[in-house]
C-alpha atoms as a PDB file:
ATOM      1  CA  UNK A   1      29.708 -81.727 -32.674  1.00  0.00           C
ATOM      2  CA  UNK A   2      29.579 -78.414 -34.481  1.00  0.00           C
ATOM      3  CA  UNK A   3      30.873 -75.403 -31.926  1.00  0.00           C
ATOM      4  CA  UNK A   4      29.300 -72.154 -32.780  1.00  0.00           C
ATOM      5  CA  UNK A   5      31.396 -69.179 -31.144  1.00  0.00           C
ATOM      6  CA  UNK A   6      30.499 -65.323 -31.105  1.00  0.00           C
ATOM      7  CA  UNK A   7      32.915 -62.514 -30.819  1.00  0.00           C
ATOM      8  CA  UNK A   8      31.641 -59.264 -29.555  1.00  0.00           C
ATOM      9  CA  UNK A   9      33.299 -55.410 -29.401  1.00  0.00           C
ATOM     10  CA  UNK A  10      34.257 -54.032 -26.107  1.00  0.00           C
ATOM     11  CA  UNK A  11      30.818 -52.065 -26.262  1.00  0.00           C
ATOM     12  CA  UNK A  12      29.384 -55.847 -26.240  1.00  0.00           C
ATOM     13  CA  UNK A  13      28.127 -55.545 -30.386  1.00  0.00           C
ATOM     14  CA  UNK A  14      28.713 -58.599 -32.565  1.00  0.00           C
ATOM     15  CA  UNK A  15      31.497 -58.458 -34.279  1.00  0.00           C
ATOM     16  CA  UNK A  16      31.383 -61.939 -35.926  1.00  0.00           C
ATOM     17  CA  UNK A  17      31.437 -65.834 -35.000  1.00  0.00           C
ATOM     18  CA  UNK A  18      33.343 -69.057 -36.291  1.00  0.00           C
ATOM     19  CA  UNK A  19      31.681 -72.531 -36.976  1.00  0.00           C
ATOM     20  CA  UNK A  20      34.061 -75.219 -36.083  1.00  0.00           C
ATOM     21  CA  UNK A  21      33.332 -79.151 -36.706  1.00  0.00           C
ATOM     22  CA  UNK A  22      31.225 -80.984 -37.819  1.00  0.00           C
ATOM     23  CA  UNK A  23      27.210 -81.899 -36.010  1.00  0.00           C
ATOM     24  CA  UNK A  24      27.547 -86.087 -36.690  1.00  0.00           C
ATOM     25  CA  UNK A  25      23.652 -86.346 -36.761  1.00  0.00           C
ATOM     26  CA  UNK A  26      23.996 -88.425 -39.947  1.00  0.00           C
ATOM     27  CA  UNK A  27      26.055 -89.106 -42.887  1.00  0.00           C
ATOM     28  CA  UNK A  28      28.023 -86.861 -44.921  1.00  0.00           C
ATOM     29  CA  UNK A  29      25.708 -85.539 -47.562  1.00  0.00           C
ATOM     30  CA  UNK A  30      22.634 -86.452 -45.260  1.00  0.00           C
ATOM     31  CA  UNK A  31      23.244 -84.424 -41.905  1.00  0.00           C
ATOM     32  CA  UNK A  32      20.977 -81.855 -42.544  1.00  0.00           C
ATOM     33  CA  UNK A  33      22.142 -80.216 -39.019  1.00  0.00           C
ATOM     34  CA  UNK A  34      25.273 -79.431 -40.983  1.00  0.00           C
ATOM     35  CA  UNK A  35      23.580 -78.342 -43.940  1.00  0.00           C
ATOM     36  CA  UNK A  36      21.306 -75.913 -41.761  1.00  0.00           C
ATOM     37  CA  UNK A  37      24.260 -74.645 -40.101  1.00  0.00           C
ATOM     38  CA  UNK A  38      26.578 -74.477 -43.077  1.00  0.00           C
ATOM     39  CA  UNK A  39      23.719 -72.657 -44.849  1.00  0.00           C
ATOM     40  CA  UNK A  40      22.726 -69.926 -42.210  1.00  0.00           C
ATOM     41  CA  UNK A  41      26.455 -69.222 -41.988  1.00  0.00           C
ATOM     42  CA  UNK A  42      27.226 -68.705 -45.869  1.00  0.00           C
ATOM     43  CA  UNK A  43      24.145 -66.793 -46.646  1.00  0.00           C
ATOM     44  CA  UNK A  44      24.747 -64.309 -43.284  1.00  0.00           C
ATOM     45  CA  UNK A  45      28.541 -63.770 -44.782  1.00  0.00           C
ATOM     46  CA  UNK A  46      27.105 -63.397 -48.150  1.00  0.00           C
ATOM     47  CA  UNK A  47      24.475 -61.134 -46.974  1.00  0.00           C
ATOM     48  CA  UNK A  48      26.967 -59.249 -44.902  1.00  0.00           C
ATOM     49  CA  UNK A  49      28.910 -58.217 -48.371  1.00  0.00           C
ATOM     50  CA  UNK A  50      26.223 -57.710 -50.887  1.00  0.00           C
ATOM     51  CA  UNK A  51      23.655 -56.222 -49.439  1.00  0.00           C
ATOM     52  CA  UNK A  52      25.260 -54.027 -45.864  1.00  0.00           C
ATOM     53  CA  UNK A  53      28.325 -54.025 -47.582  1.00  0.00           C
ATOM     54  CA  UNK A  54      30.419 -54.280 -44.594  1.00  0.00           C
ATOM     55  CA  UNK A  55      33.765 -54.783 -44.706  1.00  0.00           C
ATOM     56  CA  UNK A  56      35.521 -57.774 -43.137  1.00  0.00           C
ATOM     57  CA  UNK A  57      38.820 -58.369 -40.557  1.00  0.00           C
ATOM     58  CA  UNK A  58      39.292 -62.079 -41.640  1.00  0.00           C
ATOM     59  CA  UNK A  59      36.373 -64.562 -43.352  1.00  0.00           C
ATOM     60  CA  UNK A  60      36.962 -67.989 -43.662  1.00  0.00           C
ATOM     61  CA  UNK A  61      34.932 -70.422 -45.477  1.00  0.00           C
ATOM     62  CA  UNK A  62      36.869 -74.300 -46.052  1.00  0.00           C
ATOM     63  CA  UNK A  63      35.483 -78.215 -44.768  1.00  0.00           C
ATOM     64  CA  UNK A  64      34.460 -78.046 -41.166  1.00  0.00           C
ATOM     65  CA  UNK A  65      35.331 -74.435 -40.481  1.00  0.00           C
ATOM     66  CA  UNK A  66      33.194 -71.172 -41.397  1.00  0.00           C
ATOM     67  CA  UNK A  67      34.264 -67.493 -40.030  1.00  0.00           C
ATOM     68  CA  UNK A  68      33.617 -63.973 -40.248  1.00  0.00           C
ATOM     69  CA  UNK A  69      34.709 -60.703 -38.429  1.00  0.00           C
ATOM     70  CA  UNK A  70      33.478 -57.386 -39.265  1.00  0.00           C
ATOM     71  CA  UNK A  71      35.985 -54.583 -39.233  1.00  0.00           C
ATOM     72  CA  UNK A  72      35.072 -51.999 -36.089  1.00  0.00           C
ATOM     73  CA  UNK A  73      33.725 -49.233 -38.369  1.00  0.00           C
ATOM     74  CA  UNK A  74      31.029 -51.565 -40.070  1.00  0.00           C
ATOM     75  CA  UNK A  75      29.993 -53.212 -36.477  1.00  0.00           C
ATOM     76  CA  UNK A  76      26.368 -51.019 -36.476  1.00  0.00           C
ATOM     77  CA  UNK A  77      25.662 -52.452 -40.263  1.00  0.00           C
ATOM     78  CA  UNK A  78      26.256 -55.654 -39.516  1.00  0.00           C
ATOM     79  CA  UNK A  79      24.179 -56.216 -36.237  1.00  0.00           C
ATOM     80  CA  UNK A  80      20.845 -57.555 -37.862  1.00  0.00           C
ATOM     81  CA  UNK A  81      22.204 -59.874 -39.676  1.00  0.00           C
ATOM     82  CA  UNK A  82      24.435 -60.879 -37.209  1.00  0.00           C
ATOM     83  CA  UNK A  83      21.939 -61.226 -34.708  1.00  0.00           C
ATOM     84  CA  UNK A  84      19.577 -62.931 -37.052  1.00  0.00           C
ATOM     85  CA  UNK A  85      22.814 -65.506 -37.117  1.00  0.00           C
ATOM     86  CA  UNK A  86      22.493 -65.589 -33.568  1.00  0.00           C
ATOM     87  CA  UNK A  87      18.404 -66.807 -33.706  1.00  0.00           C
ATOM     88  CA  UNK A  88      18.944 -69.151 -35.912  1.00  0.00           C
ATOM     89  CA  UNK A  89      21.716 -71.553 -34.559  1.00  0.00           C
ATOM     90  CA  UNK A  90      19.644 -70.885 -31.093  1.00  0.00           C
ATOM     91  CA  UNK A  91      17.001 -72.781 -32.871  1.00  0.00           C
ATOM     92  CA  UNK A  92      18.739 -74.946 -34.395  1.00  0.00           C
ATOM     93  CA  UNK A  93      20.326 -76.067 -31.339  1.00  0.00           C
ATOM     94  CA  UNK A  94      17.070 -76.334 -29.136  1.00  0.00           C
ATOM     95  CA  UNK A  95      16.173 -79.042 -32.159  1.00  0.00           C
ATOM     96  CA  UNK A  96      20.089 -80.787 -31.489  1.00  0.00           C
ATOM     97  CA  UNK A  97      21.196 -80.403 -28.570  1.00  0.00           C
ATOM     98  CA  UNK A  98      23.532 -82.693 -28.944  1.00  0.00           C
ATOM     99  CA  UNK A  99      24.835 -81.590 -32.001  1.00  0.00           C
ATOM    100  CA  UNK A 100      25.866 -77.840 -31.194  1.00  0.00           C
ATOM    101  CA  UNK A 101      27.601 -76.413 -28.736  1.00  0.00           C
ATOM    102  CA  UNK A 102      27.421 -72.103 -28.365  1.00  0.00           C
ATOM    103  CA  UNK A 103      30.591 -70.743 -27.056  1.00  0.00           C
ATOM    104  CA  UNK A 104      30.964 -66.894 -26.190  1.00  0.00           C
ATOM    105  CA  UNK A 105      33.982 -65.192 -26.323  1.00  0.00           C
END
């Protein structure tokens, strides 16, 4: 099971998330639950840098473990993207359920 969590400001912004494990909806190369998440993840930290140029606390990006968060003074110019992040793994996980778990923090 992939477990998506969100880390938020004290004013309750986004500051970032980490993607943790791994969905097990089919076999490596062909779990395209991963590949959704994996992709949404990459592109919103690539996104992030090139085109808000915000910069980053801590990202992480290895097998089975994706993170980003955004330093306090780039919070604002990250919250689109961030939020758009957000969206997506919502919809992903109404598809698999039982393939994501959302976890606030």
């Amino acid at each position: 099971m992939i477990k998506v969590k969100y880390f938020y400001n004290d004013d309750f912004q986004l500051k970032g998330f980490s993607v943790k494990g791994h969905a097990e909806y089919a076999e490596y190369g062909r779990d395209i639950v991963c590949a959704a998440v994996t992709t949404h993840a990459i592109a919103t930290i690539n996104s992030l840098d090139v085109l808000q140029k915000v910069e980053f606390e801590s990202v992480e990006a290895e097998e089975g473990n994706i993170s980003c968060i955004v330093k306090d003074d780039c919070i604002e110019k990250a919250q689109l993207l961030l939020q758009h992040f957000q969206l997506a793994i919502q919809e992903i996980k109404r598809e698999y359920p039982k393939n994501i778990k959302i976890l606030k923090k």
